[in-house]
C-alpha atoms as a PDB file:
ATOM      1  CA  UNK A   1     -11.524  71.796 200.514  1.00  0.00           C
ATOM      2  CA  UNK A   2      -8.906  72.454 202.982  1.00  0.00           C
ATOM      3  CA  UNK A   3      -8.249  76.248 203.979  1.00  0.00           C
ATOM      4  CA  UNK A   4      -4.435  76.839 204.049  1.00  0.00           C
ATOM      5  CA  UNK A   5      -3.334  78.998 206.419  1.00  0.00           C
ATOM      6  CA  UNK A   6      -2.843  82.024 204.108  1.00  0.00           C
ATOM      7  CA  UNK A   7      -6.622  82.320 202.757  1.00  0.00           C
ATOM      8  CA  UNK A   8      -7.768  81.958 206.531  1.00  0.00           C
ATOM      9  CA  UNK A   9      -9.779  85.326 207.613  1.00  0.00           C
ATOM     10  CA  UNK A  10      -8.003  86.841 210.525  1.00  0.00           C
ATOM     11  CA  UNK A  11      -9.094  86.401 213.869  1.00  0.00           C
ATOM     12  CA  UNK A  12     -10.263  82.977 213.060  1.00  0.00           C
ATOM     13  CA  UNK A  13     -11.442  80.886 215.874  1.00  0.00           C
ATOM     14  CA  UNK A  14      -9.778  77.609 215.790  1.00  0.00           C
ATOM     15  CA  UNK A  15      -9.768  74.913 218.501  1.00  0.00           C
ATOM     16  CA  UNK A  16      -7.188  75.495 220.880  1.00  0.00           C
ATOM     17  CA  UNK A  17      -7.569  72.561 222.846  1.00  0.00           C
ATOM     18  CA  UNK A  18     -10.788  69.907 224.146  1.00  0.00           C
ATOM     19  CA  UNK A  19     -12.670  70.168 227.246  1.00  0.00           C
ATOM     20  CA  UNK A  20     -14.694  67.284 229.056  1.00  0.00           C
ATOM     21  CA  UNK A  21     -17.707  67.970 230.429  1.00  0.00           C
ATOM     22  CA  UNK A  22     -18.375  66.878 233.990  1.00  0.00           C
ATOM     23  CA  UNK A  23     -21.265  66.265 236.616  1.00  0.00           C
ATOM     24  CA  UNK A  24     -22.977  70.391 236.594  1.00  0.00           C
ATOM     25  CA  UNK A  25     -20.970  71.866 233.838  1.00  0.00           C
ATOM     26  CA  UNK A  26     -23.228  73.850 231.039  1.00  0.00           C
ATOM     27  CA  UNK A  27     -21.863  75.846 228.375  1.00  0.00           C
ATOM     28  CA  UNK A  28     -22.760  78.447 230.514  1.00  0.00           C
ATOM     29  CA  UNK A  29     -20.402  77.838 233.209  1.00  0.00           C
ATOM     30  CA  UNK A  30     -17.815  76.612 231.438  1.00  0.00           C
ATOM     31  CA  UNK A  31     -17.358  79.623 228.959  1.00  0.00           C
ATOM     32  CA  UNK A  32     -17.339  81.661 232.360  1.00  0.00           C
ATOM     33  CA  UNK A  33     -14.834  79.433 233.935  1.00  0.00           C
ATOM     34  CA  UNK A  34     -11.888  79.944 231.260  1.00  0.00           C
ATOM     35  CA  UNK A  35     -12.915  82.745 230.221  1.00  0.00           C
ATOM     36  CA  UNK A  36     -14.268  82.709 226.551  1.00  0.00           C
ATOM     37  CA  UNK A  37     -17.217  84.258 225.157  1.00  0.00           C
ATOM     38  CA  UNK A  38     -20.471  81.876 225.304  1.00  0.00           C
ATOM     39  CA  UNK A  39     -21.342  82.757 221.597  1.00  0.00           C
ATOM     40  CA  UNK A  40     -17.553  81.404 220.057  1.00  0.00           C
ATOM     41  CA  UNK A  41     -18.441  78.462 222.395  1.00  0.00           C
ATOM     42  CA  UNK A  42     -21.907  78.107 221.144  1.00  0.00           C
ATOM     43  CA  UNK A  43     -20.648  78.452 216.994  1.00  0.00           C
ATOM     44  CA  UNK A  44     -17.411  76.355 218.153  1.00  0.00           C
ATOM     45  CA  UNK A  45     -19.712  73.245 219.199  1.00  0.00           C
ATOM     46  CA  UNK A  46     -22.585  73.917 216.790  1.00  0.00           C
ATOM     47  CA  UNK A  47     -23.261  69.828 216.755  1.00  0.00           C
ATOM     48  CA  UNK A  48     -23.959  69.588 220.416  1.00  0.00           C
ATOM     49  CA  UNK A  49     -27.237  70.540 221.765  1.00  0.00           C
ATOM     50  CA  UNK A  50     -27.338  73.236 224.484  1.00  0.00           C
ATOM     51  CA  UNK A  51     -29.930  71.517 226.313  1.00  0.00           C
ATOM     52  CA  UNK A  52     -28.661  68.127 226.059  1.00  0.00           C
ATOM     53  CA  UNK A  53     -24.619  68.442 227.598  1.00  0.00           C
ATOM     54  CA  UNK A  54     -23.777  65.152 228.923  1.00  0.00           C
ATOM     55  CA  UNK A  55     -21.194  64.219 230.901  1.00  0.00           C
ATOM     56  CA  UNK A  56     -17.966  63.155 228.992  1.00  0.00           C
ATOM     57  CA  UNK A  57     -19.113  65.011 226.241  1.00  0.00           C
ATOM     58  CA  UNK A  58     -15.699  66.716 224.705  1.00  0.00           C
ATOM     59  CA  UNK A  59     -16.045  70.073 223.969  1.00  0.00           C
ATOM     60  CA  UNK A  60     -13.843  72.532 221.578  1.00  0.00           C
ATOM     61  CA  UNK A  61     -12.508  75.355 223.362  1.00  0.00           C
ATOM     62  CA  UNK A  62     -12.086  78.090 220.291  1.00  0.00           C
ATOM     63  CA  UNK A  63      -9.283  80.511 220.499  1.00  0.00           C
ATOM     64  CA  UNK A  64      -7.947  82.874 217.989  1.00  0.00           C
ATOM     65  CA  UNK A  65      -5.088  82.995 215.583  1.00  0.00           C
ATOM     66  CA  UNK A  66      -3.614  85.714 213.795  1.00  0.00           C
ATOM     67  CA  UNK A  67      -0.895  84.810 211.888  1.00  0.00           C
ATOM     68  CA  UNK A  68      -0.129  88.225 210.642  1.00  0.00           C
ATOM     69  CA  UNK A  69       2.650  89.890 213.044  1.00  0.00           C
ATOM     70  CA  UNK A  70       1.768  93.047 214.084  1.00  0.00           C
ATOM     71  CA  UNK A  71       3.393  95.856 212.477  1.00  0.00           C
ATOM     72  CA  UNK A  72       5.941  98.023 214.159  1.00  0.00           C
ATOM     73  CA  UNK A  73       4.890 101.639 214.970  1.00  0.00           C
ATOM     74  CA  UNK A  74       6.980 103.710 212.358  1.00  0.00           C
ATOM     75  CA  UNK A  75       9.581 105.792 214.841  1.00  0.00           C
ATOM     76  CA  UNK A  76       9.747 109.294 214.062  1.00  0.00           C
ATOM     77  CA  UNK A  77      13.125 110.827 212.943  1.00  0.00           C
ATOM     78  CA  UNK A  78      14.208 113.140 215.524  1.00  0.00           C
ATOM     79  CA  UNK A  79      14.460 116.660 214.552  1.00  0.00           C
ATOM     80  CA  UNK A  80      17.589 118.540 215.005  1.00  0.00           C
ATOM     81  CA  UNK A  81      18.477 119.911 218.517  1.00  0.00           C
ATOM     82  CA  UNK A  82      17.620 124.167 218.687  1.00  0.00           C
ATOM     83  CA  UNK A  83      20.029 125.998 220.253  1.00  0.00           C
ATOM     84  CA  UNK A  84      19.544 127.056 223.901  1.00  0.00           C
ATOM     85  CA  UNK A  85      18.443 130.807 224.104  1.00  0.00           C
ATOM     86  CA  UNK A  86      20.490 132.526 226.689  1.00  0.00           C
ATOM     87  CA  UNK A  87      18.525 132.410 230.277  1.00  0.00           C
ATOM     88  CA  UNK A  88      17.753 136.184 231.157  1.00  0.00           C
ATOM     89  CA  UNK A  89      18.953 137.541 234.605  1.00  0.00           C
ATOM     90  CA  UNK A  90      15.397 137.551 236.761  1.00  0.00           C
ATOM     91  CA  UNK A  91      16.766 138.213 239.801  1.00  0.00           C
ATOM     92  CA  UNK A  92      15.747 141.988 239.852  1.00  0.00           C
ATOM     93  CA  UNK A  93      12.475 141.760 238.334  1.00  0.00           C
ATOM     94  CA  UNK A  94       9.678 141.371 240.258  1.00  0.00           C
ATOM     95  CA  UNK A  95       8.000 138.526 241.404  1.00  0.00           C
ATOM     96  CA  UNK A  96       4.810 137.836 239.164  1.00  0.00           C
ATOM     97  CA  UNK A  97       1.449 136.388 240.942  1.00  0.00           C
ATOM     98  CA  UNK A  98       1.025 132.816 240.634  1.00  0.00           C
ATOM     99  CA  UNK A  99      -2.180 132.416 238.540  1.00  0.00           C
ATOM    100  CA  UNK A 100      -5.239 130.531 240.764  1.00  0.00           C
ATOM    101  CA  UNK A 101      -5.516 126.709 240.145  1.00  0.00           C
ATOM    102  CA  UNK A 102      -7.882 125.799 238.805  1.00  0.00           C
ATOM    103  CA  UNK A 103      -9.934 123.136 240.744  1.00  0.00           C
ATOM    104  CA  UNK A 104     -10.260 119.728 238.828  1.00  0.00           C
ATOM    105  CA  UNK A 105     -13.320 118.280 237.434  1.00  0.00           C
ATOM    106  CA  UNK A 106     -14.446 115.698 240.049  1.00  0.00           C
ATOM    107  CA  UNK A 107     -14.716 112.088 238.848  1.00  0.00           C
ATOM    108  CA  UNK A 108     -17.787 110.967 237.015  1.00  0.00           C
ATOM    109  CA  UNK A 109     -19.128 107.866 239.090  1.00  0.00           C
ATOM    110  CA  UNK A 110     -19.340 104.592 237.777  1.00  0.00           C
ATOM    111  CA  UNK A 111     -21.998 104.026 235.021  1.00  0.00           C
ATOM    112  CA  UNK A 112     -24.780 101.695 236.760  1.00  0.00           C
ATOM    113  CA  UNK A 113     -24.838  98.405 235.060  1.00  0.00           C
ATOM    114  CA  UNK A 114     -28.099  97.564 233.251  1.00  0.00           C
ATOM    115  CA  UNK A 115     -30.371  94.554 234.496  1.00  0.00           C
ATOM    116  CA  UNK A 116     -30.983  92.018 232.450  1.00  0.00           C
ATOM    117  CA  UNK A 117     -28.155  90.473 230.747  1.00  0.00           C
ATOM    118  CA  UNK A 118     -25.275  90.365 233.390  1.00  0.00           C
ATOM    119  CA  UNK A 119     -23.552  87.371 231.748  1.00  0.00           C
ATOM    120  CA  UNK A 120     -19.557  87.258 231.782  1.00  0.00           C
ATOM    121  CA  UNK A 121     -18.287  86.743 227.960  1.00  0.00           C
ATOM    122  CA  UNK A 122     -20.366  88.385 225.758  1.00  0.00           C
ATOM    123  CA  UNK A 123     -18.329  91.880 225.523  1.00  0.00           C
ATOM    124  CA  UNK A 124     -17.991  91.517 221.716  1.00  0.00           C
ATOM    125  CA  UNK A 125     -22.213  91.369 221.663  1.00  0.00           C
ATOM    126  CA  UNK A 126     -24.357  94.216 221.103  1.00  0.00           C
ATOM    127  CA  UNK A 127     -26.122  94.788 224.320  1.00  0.00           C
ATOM    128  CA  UNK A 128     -29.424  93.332 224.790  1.00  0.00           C
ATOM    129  CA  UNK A 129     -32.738  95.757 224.857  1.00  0.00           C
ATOM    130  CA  UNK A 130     -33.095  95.885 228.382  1.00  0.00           C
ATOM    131  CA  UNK A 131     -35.760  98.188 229.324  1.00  0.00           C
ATOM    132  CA  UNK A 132     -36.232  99.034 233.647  1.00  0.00           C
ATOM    133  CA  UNK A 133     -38.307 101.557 233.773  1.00  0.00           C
ATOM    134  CA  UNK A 134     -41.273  99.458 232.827  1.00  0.00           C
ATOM    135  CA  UNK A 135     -44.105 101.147 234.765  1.00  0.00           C
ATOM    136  CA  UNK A 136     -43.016 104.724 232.759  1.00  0.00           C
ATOM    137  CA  UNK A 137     -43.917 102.913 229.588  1.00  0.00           C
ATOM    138  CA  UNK A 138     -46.792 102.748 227.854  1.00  0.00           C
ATOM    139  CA  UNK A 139     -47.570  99.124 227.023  1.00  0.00           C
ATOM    140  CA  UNK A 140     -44.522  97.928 228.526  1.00  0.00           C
ATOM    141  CA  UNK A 141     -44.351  94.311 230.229  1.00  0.00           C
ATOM    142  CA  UNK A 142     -44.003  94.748 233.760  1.00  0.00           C
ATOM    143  CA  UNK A 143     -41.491  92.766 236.098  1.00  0.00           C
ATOM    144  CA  UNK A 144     -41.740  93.301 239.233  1.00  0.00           C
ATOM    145  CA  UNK A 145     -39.611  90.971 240.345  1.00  0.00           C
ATOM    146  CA  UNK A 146     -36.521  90.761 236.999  1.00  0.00           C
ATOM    147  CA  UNK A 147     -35.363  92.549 234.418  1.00  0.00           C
ATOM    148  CA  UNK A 148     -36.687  92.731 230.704  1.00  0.00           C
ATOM    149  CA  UNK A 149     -34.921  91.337 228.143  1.00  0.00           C
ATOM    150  CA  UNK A 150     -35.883  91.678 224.370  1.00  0.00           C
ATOM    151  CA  UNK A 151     -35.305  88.357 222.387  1.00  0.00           C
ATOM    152  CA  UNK A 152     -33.185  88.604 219.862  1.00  0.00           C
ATOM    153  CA  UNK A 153     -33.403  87.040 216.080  1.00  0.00           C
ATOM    154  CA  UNK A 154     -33.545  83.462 216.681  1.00  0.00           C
ATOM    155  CA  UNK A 155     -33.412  83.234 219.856  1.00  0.00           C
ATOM    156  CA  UNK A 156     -35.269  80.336 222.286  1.00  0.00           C
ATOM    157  CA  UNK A 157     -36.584  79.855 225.405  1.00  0.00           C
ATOM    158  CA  UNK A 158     -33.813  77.910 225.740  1.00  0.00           C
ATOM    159  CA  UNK A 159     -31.454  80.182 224.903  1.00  0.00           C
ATOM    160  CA  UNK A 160     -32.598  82.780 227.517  1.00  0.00           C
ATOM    161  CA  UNK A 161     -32.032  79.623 230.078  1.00  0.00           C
ATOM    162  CA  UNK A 162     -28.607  79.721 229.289  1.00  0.00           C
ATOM    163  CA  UNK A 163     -28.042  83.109 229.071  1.00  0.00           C
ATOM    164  CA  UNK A 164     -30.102  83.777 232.809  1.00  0.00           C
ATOM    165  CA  UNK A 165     -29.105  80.664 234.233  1.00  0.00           C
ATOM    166  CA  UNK A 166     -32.799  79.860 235.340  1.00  0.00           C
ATOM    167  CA  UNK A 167     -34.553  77.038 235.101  1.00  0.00           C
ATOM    168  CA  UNK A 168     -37.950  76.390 232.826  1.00  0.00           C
ATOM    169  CA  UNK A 169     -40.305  76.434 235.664  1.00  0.00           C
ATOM    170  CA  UNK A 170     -38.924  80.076 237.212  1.00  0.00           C
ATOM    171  CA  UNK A 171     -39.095  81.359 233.104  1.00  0.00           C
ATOM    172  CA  UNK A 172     -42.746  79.802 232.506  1.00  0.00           C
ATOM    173  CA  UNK A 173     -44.136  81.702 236.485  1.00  0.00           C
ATOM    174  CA  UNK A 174     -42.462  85.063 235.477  1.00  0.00           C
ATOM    175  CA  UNK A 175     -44.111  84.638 231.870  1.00  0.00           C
ATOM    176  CA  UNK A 176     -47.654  83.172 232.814  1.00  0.00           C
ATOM    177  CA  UNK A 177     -49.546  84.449 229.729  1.00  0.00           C
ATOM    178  CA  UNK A 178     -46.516  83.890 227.065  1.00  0.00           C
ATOM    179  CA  UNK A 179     -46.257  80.482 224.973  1.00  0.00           C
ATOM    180  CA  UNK A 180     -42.916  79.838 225.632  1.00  0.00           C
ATOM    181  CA  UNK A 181     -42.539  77.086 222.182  1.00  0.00           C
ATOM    182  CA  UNK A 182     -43.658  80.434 220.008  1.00  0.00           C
ATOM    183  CA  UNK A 183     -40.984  83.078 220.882  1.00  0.00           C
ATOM    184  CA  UNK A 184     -40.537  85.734 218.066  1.00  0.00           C
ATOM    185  CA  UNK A 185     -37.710  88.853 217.928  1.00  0.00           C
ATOM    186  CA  UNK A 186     -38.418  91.911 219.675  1.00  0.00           C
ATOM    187  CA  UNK A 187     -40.994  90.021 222.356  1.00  0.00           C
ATOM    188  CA  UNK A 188     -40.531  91.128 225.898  1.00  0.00           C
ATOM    189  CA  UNK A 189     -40.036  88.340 228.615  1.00  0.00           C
ATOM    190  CA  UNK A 190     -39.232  88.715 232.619  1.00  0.00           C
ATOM    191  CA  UNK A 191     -36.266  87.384 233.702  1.00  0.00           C
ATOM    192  CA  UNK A 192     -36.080  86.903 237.517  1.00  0.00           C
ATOM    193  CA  UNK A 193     -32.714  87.434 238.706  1.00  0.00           C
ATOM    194  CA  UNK A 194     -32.600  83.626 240.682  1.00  0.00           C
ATOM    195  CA  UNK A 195     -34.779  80.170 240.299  1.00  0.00           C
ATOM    196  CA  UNK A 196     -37.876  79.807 241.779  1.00  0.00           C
ATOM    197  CA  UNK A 197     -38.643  76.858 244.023  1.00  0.00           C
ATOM    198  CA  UNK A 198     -40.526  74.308 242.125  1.00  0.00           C
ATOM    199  CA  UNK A 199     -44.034  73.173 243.564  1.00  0.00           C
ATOM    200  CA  UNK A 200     -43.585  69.448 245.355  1.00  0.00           C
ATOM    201  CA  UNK A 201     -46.125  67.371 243.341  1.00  0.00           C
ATOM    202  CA  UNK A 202     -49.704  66.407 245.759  1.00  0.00           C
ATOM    203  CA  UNK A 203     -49.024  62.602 246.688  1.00  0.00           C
ATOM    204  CA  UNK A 204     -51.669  59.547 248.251  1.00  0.00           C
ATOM    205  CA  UNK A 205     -51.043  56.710 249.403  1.00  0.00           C
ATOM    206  CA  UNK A 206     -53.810  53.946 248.106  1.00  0.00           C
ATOM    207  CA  UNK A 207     -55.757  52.820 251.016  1.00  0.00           C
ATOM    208  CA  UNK A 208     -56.282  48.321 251.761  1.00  0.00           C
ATOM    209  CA  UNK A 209     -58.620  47.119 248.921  1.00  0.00           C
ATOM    210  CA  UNK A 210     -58.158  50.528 247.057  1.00  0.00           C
ATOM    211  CA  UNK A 211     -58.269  50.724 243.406  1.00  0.00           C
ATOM    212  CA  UNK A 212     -57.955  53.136 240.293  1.00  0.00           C
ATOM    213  CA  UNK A 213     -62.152  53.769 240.071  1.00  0.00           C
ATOM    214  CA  UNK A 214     -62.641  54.021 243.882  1.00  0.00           C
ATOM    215  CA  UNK A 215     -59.284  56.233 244.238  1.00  0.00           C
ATOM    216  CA  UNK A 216     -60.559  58.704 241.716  1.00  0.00           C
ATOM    217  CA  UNK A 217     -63.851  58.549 243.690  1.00  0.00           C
ATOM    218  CA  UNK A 218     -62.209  59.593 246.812  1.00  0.00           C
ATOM    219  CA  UNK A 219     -60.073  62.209 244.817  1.00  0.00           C
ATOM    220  CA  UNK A 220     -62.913  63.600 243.123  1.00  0.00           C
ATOM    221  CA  UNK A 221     -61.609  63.531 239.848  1.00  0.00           C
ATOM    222  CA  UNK A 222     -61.538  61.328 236.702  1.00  0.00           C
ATOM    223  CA  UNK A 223     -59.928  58.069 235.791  1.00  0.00           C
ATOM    224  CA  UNK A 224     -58.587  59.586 232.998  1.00  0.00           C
ATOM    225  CA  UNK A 225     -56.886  62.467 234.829  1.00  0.00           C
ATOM    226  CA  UNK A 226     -55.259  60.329 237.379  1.00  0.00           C
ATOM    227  CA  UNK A 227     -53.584  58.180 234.732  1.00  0.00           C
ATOM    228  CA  UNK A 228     -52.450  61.170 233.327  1.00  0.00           C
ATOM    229  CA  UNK A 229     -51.034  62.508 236.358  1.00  0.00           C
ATOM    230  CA  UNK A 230     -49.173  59.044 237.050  1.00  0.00           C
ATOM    231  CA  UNK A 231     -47.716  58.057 233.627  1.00  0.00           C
ATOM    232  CA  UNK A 232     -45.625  55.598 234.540  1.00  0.00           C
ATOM    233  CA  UNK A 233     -48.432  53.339 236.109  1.00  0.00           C
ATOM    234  CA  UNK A 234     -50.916  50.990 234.274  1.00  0.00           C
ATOM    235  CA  UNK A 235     -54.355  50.506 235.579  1.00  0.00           C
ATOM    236  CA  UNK A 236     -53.724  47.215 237.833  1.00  0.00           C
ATOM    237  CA  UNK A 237     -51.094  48.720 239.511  1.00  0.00           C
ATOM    238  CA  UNK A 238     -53.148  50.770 241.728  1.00  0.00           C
ATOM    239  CA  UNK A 239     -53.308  48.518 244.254  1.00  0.00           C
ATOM    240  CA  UNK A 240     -53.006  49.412 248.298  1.00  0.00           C
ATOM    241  CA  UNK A 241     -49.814  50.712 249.772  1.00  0.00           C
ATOM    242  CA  UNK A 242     -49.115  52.915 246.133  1.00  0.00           C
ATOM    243  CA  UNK A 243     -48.102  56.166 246.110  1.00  0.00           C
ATOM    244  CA  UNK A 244     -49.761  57.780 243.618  1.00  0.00           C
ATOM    245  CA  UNK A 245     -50.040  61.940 242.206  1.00  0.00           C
ATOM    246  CA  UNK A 246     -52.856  63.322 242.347  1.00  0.00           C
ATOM    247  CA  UNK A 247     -53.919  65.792 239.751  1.00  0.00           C
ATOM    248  CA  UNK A 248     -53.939  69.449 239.524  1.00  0.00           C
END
């Protein structure tokens, strides 16, 4: 049923205009580049998959519309004009001591800003559990090298990527002992502050006459493990010259 524009909630979000996506764009960095909150971009493109953005994808950009004008601050009558007492003569009296200033209050500094969440947009969100003084707390996950962040209800590994702007690999080595497909509210995870480098893969090159059974000899591992480790290969195409991974 169409929603006239009467029954519409205030502060709707409505799609002000389309965006499309280009080579590096997430919703990430586009909600930071004009300036919109990642959640209203999020709910705004709730068919498109976070983790799957491809280019020339066309994005909603929400903005929102209050049709209601504000109301004009009601102006206060102005009261009638008192009469002017007469100015006493103060020439002859004498001069009274000019109370002491007061010195003013210095400045408070700056409030630190928390670790943790440090992503532009999300002023309208409650701020996220971030906990630093980890080694003062009993029981508390330590990060030595990031900040804490508590998940929130429903949230993913997924959707910490996007709020951190790290990739899987730099989540799953500041997390070793968590199973990052099983994430529940209130769980504690370490979120480094930049990406870690990923690991280049071990690599051989088949010697003349070389196959899968003798390469796995030489490797000391099994046949099974080194067609795991080189899914895209079949069995005969181990011959000599291949580069091939070797497992882990």
């Amino acid at each position: 049923m169409h929603t006239s524009t009467q029954d519409r909630p205030p502060q709707e979000k409505v799609c002000g205009y389309e965006y499309t996506v280009r080579r590096g764009d997430s919703f990430y960095l586009i909600a930071n580049r004009l300036g919109i909150p990642l959640r209203d971009l999020l709910e705004a493109n709730s068919d498109i998959n976070p983790a799957r953005l491809m280019v020339g994808d066309v994005l909603c950009i929400p903005t929102e519309e209050d049709d209601a004008p504000p109301e004009a601050p009601a102006v206060p009558e102005t009261p009638p004009e008192a009469e002017t007492p007469p100015v006493p003569d103060v020439s002859d009296e004498p001069e009274q001591p000019s109370a002491p200033q007061t010195p003013s209050e210095p400045e408070a500094p700056p409030e630190a800003e928390l670790p943790g969440d440090g992503l532009p947009g999300d002023e309208d969100l409650d701020a996220p559990a971030v906990l630093p003084d980890a080694e003062n707390t009993p029981g508390a996950v330590v990060c030595p090298q990031g900040s804490r962040y508590v998940l929130r209800p429903g949230e993913t590994a997924a959707d910490v990527q996007l709020r951190a702007d790290i990739n899987r690999y730099t989540l799953e080595s500041a997390n070793p002992s968590v199973n990052l497909e099983q994430l529940t509210a209130g769980q504690t995870l370490c979120v480094p502050a930049g990406n870690a480098p990923c690991p280049a893969p071990s690599t051989y090159i088949l010697q003349a006459e070389e196959t899968l059974e003798s390469a796995a000899l030489r490797l000391n591992t099994s046949l099974a493990a080194l067609l795991r480790a080189n899914p895209c290969l079949a069995p005969s195409d181990f011959t000599a010259g291949r580069c091939i991974f070797i497992p882990e």
